[in-house]
Each structure stands twice: as structure tokens, then as C-alpha cells.
N, C-alpha and C. Protein backbone atom coordinates (compact mmCIF):
# COMPACT_ATOMS: atom_id res chain seq x y z
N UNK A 1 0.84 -1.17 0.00
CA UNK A 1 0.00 0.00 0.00
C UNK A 1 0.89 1.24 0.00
N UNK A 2 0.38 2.35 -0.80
CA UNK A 2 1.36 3.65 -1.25
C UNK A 2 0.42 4.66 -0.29
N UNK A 3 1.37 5.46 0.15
CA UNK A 3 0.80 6.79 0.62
C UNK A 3 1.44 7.55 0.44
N UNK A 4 0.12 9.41 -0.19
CA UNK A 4 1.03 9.80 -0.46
C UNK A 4 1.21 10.59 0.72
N UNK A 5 2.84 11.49 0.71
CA UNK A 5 3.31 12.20 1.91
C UNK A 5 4.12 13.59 0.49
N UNK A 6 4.22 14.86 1.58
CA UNK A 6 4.83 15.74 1.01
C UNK A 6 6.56 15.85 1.80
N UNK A 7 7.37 16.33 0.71
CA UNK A 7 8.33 16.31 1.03
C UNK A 7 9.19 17.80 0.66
N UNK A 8 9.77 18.05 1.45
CA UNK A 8 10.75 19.12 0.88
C UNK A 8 12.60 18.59 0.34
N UNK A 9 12.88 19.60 -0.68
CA UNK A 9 14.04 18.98 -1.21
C UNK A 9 14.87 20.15 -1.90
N UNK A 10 15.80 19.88 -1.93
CA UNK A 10 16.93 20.89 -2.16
C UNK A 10 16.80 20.97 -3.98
N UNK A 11 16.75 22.12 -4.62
CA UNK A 11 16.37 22.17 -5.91
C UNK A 11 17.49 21.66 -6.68
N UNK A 12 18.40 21.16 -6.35
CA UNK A 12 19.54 20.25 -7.05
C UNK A 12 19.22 18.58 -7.17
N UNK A 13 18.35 18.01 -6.11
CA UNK A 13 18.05 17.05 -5.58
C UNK A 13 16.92 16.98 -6.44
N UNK A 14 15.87 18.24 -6.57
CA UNK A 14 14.87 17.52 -6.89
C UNK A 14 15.05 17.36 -8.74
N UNK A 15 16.07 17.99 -9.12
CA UNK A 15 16.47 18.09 -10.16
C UNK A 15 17.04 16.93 -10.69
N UNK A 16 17.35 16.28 -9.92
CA UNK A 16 18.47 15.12 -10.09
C UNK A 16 16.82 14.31 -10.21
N UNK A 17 16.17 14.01 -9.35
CA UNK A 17 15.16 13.61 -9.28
C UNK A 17 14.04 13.23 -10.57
N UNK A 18 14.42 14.39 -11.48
CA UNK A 18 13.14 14.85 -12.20
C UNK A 18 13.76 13.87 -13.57
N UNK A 19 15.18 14.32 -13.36
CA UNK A 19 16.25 13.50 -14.68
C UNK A 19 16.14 12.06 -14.40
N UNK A 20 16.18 11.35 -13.44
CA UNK A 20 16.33 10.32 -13.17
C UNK A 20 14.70 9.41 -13.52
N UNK A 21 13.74 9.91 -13.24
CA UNK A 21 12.31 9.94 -13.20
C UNK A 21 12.11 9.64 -15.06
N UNK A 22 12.63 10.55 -15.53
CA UNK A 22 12.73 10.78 -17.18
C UNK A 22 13.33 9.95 -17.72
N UNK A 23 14.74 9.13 -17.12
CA UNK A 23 15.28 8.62 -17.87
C UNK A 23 14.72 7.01 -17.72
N UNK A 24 14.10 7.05 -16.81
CA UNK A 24 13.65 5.23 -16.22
C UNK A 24 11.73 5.16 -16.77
N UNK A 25 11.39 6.61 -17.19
CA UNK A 25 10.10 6.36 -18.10
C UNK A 25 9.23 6.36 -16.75
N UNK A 26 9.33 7.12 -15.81
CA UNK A 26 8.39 6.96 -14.78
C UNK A 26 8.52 8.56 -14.09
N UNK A 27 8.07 8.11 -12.93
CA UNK A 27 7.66 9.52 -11.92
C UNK A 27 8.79 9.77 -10.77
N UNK A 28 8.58 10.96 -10.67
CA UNK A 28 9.47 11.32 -9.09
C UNK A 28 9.24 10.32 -7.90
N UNK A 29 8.15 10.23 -7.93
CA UNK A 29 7.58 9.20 -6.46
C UNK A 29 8.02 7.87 -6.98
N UNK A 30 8.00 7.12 -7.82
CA UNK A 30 8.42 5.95 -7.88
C UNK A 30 10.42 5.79 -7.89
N UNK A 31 10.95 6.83 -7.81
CA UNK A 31 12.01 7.23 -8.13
C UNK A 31 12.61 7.31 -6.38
N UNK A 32 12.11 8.17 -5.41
CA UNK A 32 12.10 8.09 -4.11
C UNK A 32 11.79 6.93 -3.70
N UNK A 33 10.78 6.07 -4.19
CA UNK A 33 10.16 5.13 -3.60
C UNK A 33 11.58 3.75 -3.49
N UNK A 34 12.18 3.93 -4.96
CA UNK A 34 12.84 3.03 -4.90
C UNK A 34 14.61 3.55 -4.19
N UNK A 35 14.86 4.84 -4.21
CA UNK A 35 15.85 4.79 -3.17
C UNK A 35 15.51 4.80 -1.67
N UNK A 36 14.05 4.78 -1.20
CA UNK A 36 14.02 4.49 0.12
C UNK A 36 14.30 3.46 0.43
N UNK A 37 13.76 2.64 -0.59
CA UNK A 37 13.78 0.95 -0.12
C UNK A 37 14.98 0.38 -0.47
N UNK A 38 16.19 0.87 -1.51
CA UNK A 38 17.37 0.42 -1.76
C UNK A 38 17.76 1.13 -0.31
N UNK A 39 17.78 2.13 0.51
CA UNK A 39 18.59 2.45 1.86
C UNK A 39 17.88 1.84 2.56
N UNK A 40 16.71 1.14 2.88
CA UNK A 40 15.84 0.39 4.02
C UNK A 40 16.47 -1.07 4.05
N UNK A 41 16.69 -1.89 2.87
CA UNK A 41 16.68 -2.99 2.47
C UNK A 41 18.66 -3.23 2.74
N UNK A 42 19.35 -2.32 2.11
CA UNK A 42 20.65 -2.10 2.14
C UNK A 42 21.25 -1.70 3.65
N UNK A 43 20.43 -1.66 4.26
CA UNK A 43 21.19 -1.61 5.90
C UNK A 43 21.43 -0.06 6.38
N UNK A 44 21.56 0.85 5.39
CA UNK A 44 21.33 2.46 5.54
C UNK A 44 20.87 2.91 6.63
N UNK A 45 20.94 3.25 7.69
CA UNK A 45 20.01 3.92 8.30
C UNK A 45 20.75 5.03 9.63
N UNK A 46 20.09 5.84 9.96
CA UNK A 46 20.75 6.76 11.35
C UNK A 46 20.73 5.93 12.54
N UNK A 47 22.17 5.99 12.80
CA UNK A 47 22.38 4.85 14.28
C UNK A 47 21.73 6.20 15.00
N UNK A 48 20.87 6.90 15.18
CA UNK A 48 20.18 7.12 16.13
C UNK A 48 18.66 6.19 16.47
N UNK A 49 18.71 5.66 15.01
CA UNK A 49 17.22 5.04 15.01
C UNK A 49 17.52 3.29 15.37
N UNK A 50 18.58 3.24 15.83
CA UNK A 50 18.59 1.82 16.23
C UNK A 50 18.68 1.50 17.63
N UNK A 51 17.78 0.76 17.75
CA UNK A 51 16.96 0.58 19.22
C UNK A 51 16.66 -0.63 19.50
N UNK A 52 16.58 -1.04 20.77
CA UNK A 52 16.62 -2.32 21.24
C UNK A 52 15.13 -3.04 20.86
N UNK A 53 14.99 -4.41 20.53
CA UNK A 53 13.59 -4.36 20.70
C UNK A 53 13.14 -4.91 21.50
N UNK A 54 13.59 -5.00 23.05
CA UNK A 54 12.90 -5.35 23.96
C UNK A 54 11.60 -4.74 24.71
N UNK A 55 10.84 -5.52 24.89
CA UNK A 55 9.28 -5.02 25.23
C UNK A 55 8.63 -5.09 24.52
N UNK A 56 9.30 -5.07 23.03
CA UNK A 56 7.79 -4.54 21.92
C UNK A 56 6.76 -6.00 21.18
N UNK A 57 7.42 -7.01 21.70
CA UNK A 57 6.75 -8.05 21.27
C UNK A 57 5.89 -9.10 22.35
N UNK A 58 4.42 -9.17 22.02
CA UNK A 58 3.71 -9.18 22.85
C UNK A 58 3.48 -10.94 22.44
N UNK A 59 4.08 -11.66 23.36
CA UNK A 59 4.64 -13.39 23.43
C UNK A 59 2.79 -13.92 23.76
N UNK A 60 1.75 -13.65 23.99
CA UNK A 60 0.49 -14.07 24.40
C UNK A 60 0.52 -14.79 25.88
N UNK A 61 -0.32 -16.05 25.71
CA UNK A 61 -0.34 -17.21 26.48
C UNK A 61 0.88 -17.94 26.69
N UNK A 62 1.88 -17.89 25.54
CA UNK A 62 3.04 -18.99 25.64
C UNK A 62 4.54 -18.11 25.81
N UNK A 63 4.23 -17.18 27.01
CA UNK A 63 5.76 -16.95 27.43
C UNK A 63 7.06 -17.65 27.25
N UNK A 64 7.07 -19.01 27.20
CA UNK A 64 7.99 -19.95 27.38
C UNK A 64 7.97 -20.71 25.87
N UNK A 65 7.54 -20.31 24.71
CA UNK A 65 6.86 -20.47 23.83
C UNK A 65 7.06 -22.90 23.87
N UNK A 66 6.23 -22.48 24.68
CA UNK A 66 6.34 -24.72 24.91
C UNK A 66 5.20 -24.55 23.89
N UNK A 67 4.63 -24.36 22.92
CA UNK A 67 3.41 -24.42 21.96
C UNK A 67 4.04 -24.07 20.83
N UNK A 68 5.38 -23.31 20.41
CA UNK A 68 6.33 -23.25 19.36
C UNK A 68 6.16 -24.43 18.19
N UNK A 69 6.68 -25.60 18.88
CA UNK A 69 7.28 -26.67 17.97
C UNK A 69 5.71 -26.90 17.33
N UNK A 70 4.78 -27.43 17.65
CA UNK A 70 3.56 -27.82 17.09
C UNK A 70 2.80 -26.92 16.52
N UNK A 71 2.98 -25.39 17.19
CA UNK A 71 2.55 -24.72 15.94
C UNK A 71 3.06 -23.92 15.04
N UNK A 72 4.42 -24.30 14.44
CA UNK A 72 5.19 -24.26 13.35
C UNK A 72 5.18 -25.39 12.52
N UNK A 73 4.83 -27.18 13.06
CA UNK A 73 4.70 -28.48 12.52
C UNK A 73 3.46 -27.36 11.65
N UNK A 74 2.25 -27.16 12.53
CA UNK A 74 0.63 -27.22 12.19
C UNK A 74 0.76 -26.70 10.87
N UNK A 75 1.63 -25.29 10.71
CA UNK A 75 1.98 -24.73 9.70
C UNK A 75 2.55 -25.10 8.65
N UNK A 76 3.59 -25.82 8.83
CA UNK A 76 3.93 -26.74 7.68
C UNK A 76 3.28 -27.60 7.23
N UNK A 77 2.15 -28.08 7.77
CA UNK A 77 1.36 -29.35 7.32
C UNK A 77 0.07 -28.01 6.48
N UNK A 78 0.11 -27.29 6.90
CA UNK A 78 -1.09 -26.68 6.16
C UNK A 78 -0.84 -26.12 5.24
N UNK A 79 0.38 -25.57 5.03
CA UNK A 79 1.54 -25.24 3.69
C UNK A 79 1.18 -26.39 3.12
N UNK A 80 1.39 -27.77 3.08
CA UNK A 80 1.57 -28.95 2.64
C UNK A 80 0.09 -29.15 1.52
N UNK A 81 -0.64 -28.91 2.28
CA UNK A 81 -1.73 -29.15 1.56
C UNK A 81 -2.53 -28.18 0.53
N UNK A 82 -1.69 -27.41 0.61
CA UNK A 82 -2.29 -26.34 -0.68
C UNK A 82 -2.13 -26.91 -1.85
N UNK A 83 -2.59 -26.41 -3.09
CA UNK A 83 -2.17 -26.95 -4.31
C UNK A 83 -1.24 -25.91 -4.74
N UNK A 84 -0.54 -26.82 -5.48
CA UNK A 84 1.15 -25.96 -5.97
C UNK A 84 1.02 -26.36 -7.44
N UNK A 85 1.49 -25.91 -8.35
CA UNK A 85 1.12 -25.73 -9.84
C UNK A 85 3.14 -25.55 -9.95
N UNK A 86 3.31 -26.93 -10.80
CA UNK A 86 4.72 -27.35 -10.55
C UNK A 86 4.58 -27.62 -12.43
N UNK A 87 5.72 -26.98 -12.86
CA UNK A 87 6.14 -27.39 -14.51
C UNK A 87 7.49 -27.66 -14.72
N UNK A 88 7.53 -28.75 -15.46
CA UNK A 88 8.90 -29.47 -15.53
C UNK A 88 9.38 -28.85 -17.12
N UNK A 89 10.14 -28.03 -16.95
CA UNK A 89 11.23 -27.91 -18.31
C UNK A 89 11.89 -29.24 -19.29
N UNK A 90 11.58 -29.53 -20.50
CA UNK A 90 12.38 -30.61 -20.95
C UNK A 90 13.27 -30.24 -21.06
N UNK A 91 14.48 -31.51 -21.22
CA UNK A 91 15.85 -31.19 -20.95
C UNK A 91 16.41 -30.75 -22.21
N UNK A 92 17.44 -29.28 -22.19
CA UNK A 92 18.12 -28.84 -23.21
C UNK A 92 18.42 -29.65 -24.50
N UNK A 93 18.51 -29.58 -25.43
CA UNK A 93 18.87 -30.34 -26.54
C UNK A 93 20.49 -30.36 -27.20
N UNK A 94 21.12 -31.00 -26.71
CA UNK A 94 22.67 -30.89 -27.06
C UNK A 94 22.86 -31.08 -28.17
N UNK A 95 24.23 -29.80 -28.45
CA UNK A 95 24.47 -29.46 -29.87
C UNK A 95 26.27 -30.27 -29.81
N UNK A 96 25.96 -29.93 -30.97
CA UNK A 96 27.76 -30.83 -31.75
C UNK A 96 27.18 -32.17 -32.65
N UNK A 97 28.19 -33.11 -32.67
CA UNK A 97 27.96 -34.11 -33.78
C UNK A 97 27.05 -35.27 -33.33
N UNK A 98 26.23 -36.08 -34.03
CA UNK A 98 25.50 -37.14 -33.79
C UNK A 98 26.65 -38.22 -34.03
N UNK A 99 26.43 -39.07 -33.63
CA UNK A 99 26.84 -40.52 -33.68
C UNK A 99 25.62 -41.16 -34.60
N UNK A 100 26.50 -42.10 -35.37
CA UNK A 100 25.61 -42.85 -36.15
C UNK A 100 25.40 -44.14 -36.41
């Protein structure tokens, strides 16, 4: 899901922006979109924003997670039973001389 947000930008930047947008046949926003996520994905970020994540995950009923193993099995067995749509490639056809 896209949202949009306003941004301010240095008129060299957004310039660079507008060229780059032009040359890939698309828009400014898809242009940001994809250097956010090349610095999100690429490890980029302000060591101010790196923070512990203790507390923030809320474990339910199974503190001790003893309900783990069986319901990761449950999951794989229910993965299991979906239908999967599987196509076999025939094998390459080798080139050079025949034998006769």
C-alpha cells in the first residue's frame, strides 16, 4: 500500500530527481520510492534510530513459547496441503555431432 506524503528537497536534488524519473520512463515518487527501499533494504540507516527491541513483542499465552514446535509443525502441514502448480522444463537439446 502507497501513501502519499509531502516532502521538501533541495532544488539540485529535486532536479536530479526529475532527470532520473525521465530517464527510467516513470515519476518522481516511484524514483524516491525506490531509493528508500534500496537504503531500508541495504542496511542504511541513522544509528540514532537503532533501538533495542525489547518489550515490543507481545509473546500471548506462551511466554515460554512450549506451543512453538507444534505450531510451526501445524503450519507446515497446512503449507503442505495447498495446491502448488509445478512445470517441468524438458531437458536442453545438445548441440555438436551425432553418432551414427
Amino acid at each position: 500500500m502507497k501513501k502519499a506524503i509531502s516532502i521538501t528537497l533541495e532544488t539540485e536534488n529535486l532536479l536530479w530527481l526529475r532527470g532520473q524519473a525521465q530517464a527510467a520512463d516513470g515519476n518522481v515518487s516511484e524514483i524516491v520510492d525506490r531509493l528508500v527501499t534500496g537504503a531500508r533494504t541495504g542496511g542504511r540507516l541513522e544509528p540514532a534510530s537503532i533501538r533495542s527491541v525489547a518489550g515490543t513483542i507481545d509473546l500471548g499465552d506462551d511466554p515460554e513459547l512450549t506451543g512453538a514446535d507444534e505450531y510451526v509443525r501445524g503450519l507446515f502441514t497446512a503449507s503442505l496441503r495447498r495446491p502448488m502448480l509445478v512445470r517441468e522444463r524438458p531437458p536442453k537439446a545438445r548441440r555438436g555431432s551425432r553418432r551414427g
